[in-house]
N, C-alpha and C. Protein backbone atom coordinates (compact mmCIF):
# COMPACT_ATOMS: atom_id res chain seq x y z
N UNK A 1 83.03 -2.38 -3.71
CA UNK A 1 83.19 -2.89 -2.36
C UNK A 1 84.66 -3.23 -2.11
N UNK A 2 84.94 -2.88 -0.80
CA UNK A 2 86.51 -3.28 -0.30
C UNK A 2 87.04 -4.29 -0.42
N UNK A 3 88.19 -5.15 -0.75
CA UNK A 3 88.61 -6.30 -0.97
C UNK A 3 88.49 -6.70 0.59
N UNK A 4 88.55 -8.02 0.96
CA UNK A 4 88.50 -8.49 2.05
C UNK A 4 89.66 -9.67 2.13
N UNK A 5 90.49 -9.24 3.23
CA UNK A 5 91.91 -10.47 3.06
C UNK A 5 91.83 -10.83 4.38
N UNK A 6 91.86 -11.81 4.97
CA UNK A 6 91.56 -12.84 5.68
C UNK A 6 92.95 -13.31 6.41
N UNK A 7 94.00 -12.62 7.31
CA UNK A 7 95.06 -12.89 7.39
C UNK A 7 95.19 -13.97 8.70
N UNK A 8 95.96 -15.45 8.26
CA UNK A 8 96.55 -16.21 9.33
C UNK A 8 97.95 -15.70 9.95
N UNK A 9 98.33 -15.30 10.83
CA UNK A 9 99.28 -15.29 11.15
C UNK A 9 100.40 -16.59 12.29
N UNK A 10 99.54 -16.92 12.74
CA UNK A 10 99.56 -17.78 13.33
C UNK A 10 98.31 -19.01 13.76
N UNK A 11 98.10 -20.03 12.78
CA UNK A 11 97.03 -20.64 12.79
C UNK A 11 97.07 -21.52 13.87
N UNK A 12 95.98 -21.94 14.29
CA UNK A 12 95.91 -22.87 15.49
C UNK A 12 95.92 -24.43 14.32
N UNK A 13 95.08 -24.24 13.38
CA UNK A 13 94.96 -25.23 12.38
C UNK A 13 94.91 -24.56 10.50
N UNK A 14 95.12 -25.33 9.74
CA UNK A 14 94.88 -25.18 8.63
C UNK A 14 95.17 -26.46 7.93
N UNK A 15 94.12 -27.20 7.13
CA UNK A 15 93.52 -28.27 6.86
C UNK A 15 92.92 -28.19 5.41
N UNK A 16 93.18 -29.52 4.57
CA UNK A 16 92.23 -29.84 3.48
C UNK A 16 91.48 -31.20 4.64
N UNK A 17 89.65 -30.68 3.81
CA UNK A 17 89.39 -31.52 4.32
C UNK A 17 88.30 -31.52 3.13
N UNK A 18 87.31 -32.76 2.88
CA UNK A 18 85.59 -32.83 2.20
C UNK A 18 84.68 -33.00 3.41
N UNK A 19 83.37 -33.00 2.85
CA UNK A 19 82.13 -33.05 2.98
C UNK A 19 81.35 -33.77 1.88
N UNK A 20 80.93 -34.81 2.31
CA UNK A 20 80.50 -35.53 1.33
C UNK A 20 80.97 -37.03 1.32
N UNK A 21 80.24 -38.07 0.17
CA UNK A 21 81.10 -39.77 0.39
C UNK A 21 81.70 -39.39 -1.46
N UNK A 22 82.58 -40.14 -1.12
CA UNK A 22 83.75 -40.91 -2.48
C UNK A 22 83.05 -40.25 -3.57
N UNK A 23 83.15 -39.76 -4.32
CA UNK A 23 82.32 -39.54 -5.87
C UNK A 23 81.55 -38.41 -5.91
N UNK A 24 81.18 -37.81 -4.66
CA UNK A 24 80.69 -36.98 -4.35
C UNK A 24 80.79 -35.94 -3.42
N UNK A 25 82.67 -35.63 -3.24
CA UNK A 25 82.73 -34.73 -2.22
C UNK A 25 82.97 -33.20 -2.48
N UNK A 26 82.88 -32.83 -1.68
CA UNK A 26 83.09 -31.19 -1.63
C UNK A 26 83.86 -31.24 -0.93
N UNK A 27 85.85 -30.38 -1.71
CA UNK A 27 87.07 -30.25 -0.96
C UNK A 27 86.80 -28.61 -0.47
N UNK A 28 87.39 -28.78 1.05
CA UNK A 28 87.65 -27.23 1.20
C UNK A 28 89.12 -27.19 1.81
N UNK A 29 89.37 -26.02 2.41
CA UNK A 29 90.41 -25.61 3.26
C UNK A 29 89.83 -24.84 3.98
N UNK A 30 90.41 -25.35 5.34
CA UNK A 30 89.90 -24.63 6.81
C UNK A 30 91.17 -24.03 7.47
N UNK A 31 90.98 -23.08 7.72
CA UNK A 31 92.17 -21.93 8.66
C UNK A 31 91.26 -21.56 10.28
N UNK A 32 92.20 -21.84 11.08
CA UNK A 32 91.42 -21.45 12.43
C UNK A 32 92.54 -20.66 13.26
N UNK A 33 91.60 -19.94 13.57
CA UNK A 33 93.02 -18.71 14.85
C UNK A 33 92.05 -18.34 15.62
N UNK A 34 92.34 -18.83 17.24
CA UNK A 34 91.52 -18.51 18.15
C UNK A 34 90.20 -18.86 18.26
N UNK A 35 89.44 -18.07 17.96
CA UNK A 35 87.70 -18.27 18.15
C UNK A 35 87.61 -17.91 16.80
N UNK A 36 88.22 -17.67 15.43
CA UNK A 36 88.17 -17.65 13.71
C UNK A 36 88.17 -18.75 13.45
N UNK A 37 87.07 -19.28 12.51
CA UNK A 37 87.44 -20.19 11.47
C UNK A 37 87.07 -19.61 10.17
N UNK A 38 87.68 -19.93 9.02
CA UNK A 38 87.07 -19.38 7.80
C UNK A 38 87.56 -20.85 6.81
N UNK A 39 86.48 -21.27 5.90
CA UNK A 39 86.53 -22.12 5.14
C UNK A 39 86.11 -21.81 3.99
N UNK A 40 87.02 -22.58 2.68
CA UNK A 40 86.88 -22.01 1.49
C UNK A 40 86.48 -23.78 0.12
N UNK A 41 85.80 -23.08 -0.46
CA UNK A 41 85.68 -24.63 -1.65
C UNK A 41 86.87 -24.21 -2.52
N UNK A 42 87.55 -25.41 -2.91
CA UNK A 42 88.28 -25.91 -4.05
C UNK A 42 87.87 -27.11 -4.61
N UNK A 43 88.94 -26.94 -5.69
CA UNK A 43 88.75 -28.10 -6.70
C UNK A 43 89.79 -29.56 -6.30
N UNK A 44 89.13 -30.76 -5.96
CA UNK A 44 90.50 -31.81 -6.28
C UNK A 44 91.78 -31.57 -6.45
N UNK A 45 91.65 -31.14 -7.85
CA UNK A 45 92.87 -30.73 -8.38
C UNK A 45 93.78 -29.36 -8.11
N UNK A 46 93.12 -28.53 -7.01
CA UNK A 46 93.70 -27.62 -7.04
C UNK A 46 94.49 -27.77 -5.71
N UNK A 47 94.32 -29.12 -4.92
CA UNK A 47 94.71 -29.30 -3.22
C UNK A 47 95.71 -30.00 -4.07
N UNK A 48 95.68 -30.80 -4.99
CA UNK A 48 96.74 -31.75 -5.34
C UNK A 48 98.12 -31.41 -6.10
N UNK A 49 97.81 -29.76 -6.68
CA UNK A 49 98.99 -28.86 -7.01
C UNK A 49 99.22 -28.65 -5.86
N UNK A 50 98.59 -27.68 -4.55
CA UNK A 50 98.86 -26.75 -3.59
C UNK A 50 100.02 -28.08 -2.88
N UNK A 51 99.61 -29.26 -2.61
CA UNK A 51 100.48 -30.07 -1.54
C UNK A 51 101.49 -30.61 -2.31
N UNK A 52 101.61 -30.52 -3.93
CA UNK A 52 102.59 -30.75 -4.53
C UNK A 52 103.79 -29.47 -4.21
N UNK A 53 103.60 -28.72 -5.53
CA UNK A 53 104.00 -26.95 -4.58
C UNK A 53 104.49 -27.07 -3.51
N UNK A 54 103.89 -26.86 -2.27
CA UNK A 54 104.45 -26.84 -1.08
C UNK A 54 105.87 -27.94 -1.15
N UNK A 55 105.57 -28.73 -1.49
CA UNK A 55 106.86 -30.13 -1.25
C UNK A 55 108.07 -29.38 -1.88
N UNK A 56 107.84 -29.08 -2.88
CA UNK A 56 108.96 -27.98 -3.76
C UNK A 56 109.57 -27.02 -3.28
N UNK A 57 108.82 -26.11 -2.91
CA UNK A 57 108.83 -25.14 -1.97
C UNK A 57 109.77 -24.95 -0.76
N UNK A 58 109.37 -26.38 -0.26
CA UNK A 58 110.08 -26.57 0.88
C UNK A 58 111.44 -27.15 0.86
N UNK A 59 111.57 -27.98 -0.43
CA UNK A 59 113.04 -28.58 -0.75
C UNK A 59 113.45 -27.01 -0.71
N UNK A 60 113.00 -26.16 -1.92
CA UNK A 60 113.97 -24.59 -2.12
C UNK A 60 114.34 -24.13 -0.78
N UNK A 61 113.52 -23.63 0.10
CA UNK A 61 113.89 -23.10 1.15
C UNK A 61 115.05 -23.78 2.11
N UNK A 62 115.12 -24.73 1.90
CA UNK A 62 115.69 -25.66 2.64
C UNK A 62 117.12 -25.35 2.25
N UNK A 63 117.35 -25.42 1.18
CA UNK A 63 118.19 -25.31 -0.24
C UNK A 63 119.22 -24.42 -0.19
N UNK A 64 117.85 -23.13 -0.27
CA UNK A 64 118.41 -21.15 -0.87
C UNK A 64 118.54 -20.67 0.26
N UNK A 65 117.81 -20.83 1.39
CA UNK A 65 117.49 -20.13 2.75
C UNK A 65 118.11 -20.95 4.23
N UNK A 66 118.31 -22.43 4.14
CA UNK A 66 118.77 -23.23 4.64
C UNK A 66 117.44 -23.25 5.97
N UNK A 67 117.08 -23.14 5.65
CA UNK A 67 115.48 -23.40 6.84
C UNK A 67 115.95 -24.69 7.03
N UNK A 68 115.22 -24.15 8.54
CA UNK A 68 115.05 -26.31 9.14
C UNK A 68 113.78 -26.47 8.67
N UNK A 69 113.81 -27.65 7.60
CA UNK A 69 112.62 -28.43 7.35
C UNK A 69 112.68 -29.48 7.89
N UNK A 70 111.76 -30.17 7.87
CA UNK A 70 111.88 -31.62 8.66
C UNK A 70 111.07 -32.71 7.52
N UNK A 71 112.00 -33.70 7.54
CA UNK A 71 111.56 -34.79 6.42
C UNK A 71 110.32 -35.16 6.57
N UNK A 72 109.94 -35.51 7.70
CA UNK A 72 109.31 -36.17 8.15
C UNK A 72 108.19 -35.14 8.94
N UNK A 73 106.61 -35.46 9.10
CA UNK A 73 105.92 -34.45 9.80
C UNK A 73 106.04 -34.69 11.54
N UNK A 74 106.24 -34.18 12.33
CA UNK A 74 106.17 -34.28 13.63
C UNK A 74 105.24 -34.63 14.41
N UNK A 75 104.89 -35.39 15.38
CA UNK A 75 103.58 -36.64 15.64
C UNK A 75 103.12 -35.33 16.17
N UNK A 76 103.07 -34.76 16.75
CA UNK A 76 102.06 -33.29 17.41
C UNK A 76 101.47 -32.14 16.58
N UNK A 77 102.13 -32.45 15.31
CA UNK A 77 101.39 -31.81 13.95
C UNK A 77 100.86 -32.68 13.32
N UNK A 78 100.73 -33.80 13.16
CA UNK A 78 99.50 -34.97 12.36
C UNK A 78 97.98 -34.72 12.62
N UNK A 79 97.33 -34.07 11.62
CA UNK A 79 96.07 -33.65 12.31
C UNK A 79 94.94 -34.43 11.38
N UNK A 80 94.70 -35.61 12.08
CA UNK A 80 93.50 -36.43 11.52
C UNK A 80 91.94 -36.08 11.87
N UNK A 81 91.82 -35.19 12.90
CA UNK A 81 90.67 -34.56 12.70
C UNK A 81 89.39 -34.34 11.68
N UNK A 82 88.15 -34.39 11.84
CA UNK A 82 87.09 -33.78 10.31
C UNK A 82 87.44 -32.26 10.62
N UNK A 83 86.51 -31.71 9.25
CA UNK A 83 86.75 -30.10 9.47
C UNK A 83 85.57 -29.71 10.45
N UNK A 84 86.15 -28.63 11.05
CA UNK A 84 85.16 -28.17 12.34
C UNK A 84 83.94 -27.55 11.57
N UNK A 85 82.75 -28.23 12.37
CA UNK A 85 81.80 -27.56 11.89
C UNK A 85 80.86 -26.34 12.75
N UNK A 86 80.15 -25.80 11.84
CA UNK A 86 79.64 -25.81 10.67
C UNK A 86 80.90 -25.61 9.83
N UNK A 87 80.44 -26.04 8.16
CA UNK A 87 81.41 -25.83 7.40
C UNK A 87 80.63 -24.66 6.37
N UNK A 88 80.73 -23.27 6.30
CA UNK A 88 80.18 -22.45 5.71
C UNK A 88 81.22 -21.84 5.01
N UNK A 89 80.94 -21.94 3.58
CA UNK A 89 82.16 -21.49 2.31
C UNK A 89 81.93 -20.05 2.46
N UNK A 90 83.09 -19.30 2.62
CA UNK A 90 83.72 -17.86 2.18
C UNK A 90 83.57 -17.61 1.04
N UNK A 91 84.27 -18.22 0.52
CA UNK A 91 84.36 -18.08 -1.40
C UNK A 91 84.72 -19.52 -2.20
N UNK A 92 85.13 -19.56 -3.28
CA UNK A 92 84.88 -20.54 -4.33
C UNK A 92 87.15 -20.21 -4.86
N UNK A 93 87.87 -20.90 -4.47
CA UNK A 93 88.91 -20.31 -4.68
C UNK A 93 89.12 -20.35 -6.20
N UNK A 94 89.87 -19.35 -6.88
CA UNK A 94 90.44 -19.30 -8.10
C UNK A 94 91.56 -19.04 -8.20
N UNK A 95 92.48 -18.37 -7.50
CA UNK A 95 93.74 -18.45 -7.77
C UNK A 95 94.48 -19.08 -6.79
N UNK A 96 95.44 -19.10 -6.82
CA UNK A 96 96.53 -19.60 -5.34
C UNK A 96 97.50 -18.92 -5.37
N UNK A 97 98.56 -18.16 -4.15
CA UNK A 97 99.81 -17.73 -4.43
C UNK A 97 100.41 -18.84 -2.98
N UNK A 98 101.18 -18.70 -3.39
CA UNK A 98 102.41 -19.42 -2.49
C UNK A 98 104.26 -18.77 -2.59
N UNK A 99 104.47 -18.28 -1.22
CA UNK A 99 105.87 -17.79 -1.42
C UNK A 99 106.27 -18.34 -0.16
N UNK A 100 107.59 -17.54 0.58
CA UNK A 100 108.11 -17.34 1.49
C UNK A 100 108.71 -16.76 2.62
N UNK A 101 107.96 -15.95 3.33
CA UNK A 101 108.58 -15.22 4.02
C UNK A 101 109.78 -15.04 4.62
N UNK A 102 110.69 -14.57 4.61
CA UNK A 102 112.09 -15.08 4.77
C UNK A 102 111.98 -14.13 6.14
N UNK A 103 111.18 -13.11 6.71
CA UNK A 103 111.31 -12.23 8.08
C UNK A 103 111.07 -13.17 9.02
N UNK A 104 109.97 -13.78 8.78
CA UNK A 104 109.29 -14.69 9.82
C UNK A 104 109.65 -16.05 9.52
N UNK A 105 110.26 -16.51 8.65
CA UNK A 105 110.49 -18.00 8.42
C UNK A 105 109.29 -18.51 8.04
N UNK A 106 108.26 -18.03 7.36
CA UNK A 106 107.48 -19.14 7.17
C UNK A 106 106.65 -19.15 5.82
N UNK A 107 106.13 -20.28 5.27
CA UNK A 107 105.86 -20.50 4.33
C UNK A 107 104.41 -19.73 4.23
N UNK A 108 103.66 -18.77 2.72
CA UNK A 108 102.92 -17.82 2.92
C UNK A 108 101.70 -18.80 1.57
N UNK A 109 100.78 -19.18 2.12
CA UNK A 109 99.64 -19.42 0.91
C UNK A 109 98.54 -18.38 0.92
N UNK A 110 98.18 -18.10 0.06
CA UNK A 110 97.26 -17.26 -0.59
C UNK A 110 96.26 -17.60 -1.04
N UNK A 111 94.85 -17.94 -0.78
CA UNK A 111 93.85 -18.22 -1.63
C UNK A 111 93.00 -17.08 -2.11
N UNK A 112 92.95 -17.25 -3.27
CA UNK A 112 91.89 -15.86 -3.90
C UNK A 112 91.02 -16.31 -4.21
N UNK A 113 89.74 -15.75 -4.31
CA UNK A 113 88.26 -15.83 -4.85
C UNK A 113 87.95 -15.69 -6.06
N UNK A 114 87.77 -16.67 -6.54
CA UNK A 114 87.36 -16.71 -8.15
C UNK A 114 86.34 -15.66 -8.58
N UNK A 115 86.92 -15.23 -9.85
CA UNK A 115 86.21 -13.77 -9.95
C UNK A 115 85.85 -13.91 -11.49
N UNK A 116 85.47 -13.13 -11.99
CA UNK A 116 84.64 -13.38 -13.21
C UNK A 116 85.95 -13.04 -14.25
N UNK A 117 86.62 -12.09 -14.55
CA UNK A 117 87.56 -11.66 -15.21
C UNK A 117 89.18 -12.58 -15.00
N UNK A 118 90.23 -12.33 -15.56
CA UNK A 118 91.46 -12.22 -15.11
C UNK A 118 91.91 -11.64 -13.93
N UNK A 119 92.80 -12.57 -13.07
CA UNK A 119 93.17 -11.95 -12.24
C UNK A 119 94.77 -11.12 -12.63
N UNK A 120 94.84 -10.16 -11.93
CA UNK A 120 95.94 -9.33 -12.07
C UNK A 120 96.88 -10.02 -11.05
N UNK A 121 98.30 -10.67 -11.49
CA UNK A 121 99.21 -11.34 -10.75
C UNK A 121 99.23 -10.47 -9.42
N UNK A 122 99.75 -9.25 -9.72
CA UNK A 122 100.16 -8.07 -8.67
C UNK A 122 99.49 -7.89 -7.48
N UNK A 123 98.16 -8.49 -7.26
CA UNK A 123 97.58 -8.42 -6.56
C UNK A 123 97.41 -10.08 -5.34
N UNK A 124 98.20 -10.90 -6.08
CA UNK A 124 98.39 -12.46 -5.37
C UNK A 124 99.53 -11.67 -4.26
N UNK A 125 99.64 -12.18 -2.68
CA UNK A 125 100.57 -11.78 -2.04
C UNK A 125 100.63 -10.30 -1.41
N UNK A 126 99.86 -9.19 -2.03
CA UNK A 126 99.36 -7.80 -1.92
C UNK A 126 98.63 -7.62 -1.27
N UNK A 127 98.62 -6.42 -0.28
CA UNK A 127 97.33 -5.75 0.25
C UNK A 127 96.93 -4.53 -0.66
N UNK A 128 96.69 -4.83 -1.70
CA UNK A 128 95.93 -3.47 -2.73
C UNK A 128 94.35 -3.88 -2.37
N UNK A 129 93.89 -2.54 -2.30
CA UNK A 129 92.36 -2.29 -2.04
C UNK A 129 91.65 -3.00 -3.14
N UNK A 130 92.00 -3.36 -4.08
CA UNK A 130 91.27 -3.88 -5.54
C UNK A 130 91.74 -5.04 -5.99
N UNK A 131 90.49 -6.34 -6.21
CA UNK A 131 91.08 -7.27 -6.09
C UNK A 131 90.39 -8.21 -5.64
N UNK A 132 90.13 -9.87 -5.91
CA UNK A 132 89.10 -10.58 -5.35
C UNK A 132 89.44 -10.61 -3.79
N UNK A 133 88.94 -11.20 -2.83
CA UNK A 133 88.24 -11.45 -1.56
C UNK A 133 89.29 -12.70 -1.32
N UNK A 134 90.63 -12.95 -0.16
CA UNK A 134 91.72 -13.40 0.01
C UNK A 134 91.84 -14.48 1.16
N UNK A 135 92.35 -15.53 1.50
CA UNK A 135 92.50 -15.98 2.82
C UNK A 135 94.20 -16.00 2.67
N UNK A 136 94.93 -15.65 3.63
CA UNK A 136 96.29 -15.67 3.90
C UNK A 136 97.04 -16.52 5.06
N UNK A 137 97.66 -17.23 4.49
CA UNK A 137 97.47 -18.17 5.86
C UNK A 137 99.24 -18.35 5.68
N UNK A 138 99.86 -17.85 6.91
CA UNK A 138 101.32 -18.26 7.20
C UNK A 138 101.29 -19.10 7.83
N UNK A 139 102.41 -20.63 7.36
CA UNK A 139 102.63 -21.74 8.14
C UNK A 139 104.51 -21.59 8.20
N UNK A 140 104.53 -22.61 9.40
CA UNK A 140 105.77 -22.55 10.12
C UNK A 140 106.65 -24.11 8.76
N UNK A 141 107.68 -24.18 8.50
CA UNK A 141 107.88 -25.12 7.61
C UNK A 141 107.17 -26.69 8.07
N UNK A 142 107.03 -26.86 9.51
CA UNK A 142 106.89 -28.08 9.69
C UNK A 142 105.20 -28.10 9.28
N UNK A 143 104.59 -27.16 9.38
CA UNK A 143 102.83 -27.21 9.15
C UNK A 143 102.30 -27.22 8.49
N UNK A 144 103.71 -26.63 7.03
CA UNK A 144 103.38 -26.59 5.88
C UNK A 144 103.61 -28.27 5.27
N UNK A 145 104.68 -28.90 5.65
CA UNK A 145 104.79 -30.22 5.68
C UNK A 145 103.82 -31.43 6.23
N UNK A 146 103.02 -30.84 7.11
CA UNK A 146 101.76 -31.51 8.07
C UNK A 146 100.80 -31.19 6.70
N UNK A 147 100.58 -30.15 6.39
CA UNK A 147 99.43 -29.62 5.36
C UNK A 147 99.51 -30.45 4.49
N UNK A 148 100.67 -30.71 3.58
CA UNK A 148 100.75 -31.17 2.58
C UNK A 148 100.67 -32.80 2.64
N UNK A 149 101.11 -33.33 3.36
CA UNK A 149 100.80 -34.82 3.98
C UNK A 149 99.39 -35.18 4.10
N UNK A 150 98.38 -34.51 5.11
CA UNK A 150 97.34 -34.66 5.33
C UNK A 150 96.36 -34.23 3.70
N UNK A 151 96.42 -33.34 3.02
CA UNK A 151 96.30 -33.30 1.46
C UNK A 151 96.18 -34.33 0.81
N UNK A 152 96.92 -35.21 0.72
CA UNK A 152 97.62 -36.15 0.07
C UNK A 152 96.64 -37.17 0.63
N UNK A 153 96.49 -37.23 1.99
CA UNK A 153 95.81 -37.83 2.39
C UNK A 153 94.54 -38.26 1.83
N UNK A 154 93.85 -36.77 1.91
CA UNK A 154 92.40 -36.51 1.60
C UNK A 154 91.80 -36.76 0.18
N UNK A 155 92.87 -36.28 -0.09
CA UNK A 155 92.75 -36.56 -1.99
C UNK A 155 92.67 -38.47 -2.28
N UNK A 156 93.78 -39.21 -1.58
CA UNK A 156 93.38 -40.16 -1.77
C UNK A 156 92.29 -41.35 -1.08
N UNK A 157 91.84 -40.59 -0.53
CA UNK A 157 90.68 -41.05 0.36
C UNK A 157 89.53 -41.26 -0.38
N UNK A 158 89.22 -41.31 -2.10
CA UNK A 158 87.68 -41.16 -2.72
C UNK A 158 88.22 -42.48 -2.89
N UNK A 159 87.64 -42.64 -4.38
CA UNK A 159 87.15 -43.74 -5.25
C UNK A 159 88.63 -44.57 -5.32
N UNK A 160 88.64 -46.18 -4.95
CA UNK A 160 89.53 -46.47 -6.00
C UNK A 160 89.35 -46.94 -7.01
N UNK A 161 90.90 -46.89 -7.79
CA UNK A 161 90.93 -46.72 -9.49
C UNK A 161 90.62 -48.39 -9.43
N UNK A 162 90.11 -47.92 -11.22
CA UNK A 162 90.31 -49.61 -11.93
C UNK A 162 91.36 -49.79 -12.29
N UNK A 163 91.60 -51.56 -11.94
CA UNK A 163 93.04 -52.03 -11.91
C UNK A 163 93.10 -52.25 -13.54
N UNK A 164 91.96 -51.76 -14.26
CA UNK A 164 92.25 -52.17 -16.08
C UNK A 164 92.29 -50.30 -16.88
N UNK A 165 91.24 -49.39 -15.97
CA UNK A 165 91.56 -48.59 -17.21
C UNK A 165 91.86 -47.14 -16.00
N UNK A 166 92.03 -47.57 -15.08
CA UNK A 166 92.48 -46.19 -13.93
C UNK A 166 91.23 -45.21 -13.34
N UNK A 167 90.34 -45.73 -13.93
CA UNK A 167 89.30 -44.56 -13.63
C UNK A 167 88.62 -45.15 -12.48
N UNK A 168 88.02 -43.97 -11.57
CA UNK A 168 87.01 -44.21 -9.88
C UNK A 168 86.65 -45.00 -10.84
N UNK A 169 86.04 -46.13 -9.42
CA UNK A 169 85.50 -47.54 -9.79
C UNK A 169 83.97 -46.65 -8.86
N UNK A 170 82.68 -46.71 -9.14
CA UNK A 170 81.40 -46.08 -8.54
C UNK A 170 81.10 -47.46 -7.81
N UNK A 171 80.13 -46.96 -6.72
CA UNK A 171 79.70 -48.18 -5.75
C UNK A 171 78.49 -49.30 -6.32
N UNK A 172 78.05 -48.08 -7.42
CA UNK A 172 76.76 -48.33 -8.24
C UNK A 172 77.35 -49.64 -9.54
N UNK A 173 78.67 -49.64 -9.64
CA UNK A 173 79.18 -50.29 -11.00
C UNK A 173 79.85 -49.37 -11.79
N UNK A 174 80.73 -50.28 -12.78
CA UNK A 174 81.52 -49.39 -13.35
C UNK A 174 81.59 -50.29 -15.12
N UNK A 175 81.67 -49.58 -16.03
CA UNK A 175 81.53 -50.03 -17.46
C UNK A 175 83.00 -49.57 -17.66
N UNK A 176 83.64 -50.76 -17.70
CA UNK A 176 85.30 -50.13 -18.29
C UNK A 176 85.41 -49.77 -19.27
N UNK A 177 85.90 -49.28 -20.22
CA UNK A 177 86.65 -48.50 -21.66
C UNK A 177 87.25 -49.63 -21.79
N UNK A 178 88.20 -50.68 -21.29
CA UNK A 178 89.25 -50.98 -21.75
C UNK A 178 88.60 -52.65 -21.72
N UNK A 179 86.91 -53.26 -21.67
CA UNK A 179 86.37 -54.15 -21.91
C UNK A 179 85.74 -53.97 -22.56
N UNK A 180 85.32 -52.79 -23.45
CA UNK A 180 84.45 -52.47 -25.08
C UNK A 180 83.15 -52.24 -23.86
N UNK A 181 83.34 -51.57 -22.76
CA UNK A 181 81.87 -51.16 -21.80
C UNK A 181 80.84 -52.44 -21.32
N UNK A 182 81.47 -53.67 -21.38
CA UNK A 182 81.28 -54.82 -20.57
C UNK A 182 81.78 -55.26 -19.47
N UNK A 183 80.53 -55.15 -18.66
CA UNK A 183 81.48 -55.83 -17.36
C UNK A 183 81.39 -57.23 -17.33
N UNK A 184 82.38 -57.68 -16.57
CA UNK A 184 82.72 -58.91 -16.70
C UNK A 184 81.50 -59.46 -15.82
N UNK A 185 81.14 -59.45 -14.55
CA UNK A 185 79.85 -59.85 -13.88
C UNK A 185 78.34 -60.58 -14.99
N UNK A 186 78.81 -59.47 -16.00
CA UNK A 186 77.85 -59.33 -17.04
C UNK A 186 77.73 -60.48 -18.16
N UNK A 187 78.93 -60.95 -18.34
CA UNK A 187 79.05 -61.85 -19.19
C UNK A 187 78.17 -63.36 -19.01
N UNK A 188 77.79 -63.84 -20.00
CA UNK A 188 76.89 -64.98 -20.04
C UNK A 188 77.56 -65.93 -20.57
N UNK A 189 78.02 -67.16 -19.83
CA UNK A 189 78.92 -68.37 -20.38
C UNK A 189 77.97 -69.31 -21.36
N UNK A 190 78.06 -69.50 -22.36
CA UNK A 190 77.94 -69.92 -23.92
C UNK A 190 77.54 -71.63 -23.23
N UNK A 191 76.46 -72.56 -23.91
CA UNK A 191 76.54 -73.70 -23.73
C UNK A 191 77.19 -74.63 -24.19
């Protein structure tokens, strides 16, 4: 079957967002152009490289290419919005590419579809017929800066940590590591 690449060229939106409460969410990324939306599952950890990355990214360009970046995100790109629903997953992402378009000025992410094998680099950034199932989404530097902000956001929006051993604190209770798995609530004062 044909690879299928999913190209943004100009997004109206593109968003990390969940589904789900604290401990239990499902992260995706949403791309919208026009009357398109396409939404994809990731991992936590894989929004928390992508909005790291980008920050990098954008110092370089700034740097090598002298792009106008902007420090700061612009109040008409702050997009606190939920993700539009329905939220129906495309694919399950497994790889990521991220470059730069230097024709168009704008920053290029890549999500690929986790596939059973190795992926072949050559094909991150490529239109080759062979190859997992793609979303391509070009942002302008400031959207890529909105993206990565709102990320940051989302990611820290679950559980907070314990102030003794760092780990989600659950709504249900939490057995610290760093009290031998006693909670203090728990303790019985001696006569």
């Amino acid at each position: 079957m044909a690879r299928v690449i999913h190209v943004f060229r100009q997004p109206d939106r593109f968003v990390a967002g969940t589904v789900g409460e604290p401990g239990d969410r499902t992260f995706y990324l949403q791309a919208s152009e026009d009357v398109r939306t396409i939404s994809v599952t990731i991992e936590k950890q894989q929004v928390a490289v992508l909005a790291e990355r980008l920050g990098s990214l954008l110092e370089e360009v700034a740097n090598r290419f002298g792009a106008e970046v902007p420090a700061e995100v612009p109040d008409d790109l702050v997009d606190v919005d939920p993700l539009d629903v329905p939220v129906e997953e495309e694919f399950r992402v497994g790889t990521m590419g991220l470059g730069w378009d230097a024709e168009s000025s704008a920053v290029v992410i890549e999500l690929l579809a986790i596939t059973e094998g190795e992926v072949d680099e050559t094909v991150v950034l490529d239109d080759t017929e062979e190859g997992p199932d793609a979303v391509r989404v070009f942002l302008s530097p400031a959207a890529a800066r909105a993206f990565a902000e709102r990320a940051d956001r989302v990611i820290n929006a679950g559980r907070k940590p314990c102030p003794l051993c760092g780990e989600p604190l659950d709504p249900a209770g939490h057995i610290c590591p760093r009290q031998n798995g006693y909670r203090r609530d728990a303790e019985v004062a001696e006569d």
